[in-house]
Protein backbone atom coordinates (compact mmCIF):
# COMPACT_ATOMS: atom_id res chain seq x y z
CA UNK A 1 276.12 108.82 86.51
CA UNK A 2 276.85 110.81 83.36
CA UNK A 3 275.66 113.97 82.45
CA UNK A 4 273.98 112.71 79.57
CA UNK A 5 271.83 109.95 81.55
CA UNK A 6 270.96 112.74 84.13
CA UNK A 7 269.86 114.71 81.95
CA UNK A 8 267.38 111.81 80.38
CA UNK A 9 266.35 111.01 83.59
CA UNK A 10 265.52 114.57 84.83
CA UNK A 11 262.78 115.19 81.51
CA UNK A 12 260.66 112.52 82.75
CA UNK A 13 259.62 115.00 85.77
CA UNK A 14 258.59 118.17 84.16
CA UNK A 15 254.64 118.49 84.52
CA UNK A 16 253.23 117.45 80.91
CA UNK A 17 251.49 119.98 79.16
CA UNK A 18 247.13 118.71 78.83
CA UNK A 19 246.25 117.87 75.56
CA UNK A 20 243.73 120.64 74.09
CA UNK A 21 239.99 119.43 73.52
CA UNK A 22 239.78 121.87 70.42
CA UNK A 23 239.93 119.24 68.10
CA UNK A 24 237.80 116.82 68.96
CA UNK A 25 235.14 119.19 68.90
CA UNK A 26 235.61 120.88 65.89
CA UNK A 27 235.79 116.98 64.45
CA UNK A 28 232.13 116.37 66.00
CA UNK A 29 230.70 119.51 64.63
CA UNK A 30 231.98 119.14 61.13
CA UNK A 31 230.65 115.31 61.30
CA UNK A 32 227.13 116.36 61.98
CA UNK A 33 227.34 119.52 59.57
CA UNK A 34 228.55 116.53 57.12
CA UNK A 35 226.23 114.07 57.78
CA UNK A 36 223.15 116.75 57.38
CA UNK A 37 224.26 117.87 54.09
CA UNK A 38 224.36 114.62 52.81
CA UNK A 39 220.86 113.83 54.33
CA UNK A 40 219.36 116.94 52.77
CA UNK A 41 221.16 116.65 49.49
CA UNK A 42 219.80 113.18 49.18
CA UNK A 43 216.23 113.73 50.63
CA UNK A 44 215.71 116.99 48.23
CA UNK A 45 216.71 115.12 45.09
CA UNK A 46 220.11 116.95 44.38
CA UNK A 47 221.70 113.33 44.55
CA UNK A 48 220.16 110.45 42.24
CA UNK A 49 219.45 108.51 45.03
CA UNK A 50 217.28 109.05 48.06
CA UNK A 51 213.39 109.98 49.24
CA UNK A 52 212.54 112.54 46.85
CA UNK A 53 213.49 111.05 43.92
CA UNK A 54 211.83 108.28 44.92
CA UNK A 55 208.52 110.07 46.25
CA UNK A 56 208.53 111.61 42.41
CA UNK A 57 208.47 108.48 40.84
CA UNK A 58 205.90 107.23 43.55
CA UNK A 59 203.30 109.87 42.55
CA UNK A 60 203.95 111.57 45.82
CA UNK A 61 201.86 109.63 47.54
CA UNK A 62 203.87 106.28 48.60
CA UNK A 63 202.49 103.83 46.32
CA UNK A 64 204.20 103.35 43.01
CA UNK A 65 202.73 105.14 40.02
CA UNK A 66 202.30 102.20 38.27
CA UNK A 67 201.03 100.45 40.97
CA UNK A 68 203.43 97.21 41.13
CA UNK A 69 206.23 97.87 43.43
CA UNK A 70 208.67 99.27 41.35
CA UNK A 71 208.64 103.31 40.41
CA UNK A 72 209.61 102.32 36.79
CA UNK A 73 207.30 102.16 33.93
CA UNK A 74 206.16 98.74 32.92
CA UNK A 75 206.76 97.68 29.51
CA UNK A 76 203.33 96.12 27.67
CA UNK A 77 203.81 92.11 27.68
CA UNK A 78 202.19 91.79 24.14
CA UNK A 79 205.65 91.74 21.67
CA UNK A 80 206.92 88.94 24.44
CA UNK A 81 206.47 85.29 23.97
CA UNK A 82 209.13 82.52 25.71
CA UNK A 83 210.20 79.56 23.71
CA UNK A 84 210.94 76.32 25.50
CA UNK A 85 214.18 75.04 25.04
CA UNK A 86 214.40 71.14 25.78
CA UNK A 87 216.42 69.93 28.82
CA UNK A 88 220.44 69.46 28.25
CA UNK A 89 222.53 66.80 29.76
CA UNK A 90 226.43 67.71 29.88
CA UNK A 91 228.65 65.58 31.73
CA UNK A 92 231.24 67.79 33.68
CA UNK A 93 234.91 66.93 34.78
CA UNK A 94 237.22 64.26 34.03
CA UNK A 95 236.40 60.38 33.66
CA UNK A 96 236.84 59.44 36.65
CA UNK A 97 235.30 62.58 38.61
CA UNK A 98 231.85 62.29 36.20
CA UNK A 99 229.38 64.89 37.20
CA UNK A 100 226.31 65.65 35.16
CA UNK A 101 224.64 68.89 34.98
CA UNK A 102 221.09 69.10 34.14
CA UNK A 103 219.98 72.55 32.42
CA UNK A 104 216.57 73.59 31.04
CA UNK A 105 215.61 76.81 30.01
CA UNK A 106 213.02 79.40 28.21
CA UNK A 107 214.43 82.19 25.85
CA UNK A 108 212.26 85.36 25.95
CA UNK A 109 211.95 86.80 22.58
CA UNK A 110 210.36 89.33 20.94
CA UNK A 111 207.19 87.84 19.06
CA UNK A 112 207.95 89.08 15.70
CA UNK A 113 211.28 87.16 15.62
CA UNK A 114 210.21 83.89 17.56
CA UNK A 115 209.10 81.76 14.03
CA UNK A 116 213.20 83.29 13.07
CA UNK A 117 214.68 81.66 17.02
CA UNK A 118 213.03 78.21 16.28
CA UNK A 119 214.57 78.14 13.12
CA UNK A 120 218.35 78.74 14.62
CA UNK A 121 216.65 76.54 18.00
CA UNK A 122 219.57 73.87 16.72
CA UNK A 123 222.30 76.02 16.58
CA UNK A 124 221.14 77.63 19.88
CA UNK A 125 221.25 74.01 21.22
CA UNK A 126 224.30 73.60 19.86
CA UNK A 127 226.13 76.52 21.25
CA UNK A 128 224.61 76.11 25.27
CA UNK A 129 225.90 72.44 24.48
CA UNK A 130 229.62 73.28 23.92
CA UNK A 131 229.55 75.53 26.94
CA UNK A 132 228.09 73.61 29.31
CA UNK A 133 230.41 71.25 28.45
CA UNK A 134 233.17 72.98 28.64
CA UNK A 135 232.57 73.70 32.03
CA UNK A 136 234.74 72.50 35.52
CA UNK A 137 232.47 71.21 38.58
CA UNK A 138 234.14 74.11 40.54
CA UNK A 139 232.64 77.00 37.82
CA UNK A 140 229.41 75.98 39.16
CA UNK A 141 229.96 75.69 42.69
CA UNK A 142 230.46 79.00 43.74
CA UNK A 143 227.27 81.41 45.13
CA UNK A 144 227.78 83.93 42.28
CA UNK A 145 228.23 81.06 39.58
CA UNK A 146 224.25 80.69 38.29
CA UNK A 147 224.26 84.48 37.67
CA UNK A 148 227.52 84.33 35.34
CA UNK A 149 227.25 81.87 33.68
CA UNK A 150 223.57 82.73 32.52
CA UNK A 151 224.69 86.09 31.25
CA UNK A 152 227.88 84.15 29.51
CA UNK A 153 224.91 81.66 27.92
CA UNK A 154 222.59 85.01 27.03
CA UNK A 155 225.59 86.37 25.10
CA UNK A 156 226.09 83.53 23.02
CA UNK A 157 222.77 83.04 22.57
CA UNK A 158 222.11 86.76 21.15
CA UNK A 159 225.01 86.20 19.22
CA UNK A 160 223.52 83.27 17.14
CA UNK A 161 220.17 84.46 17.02
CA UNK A 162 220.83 88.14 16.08
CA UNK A 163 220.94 91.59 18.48
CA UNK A 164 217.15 91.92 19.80
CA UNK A 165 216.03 89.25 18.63
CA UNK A 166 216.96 87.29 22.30
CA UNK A 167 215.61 89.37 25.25
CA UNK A 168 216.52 87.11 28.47
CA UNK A 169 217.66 83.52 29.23
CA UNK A 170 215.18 82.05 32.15
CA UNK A 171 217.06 79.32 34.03
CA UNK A 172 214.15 76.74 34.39
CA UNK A 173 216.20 74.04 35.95
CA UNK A 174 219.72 74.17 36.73
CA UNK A 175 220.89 70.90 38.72
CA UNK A 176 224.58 69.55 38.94
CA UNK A 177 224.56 65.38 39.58
């Protein structure tokens, strides 16, 4: 044998050195330390999020202040009134891949504007129309897709009718054929 694969050969028997536990511990510690401070600083309201700040808006006494559920206010329902829209049939895809999607809908609008949204209910029409037309069978399809394309609908919709004059699109039916 050579000196240099002797020498390989002899390393392999030296006792190895144990591994110091140090570490490990230190890691635990600072975990826990960690994980309290985080619990505390959320609990005690230093953090947006967590039981205090929701116990304030509670009333401090676990039931909602305004006593529906939610800790924020509730905004009065009387400057609110919903105009029907009537139901739209687009057809969807290519000729010979025809799909039809049914859509019908309310507009929530503020009251004083609503006689001003029936006037512009054409162009409203109109503008959902194109759209929905414009769609693919595959923008639909996808779990997120309702949620997308009713804020992409909203937007045009506010845009025709004027900013706050619009409040929300509600999806009444929403059914691809």
């Amino acid at each position: 044998m050579s000196d240099a694969t002797a020498d390989a050969a002899g390393d392999d028997q030296e006792p190895k050195k144990k591994s110091s536990k140090m570490p490990l511990i230190i890691g635990l510690v600072l975990a826990v330390l960690g994980g309290g401070g985080g619990f505390y600083a959320a609990s005690s309201g230093l953090l947006p999020f967590g039981g205090a700040h929701e116990a304030a808006a509670e009333g401090g006494h676990g039931a909602p202040a305004d006593g529906h559920g939610t800790g924020a206010p509730l905004e009065p329902l009387g400057n609110v009134a919903f105009l029907e829209l009537p139901t739209l049939v687009a057809s969807l895809g290519s000729v010979n891949d025809m799909h039809h999607l049914r859509f019908q809908a309310n507009l929530e609008v503020d009251k004083t504007y609503l006689t001003d949204v029936e006037l512009l209910q054409p162009r409203i029409l109109d503008v959902l129309n194109s759209y929905l037309r414009a769609l693919e069978p595959r923008d639909i399809e996808s779990p997120g897709a309702l949620i997308k394309l009713r804020s992409q609908m909203l937007r045009r919709i506010q845009l025709v009718a004027g900013e706050g004059r619009v409040r929300d699109l509600l999806v009444a039916e929403f059914v691809l054929n």
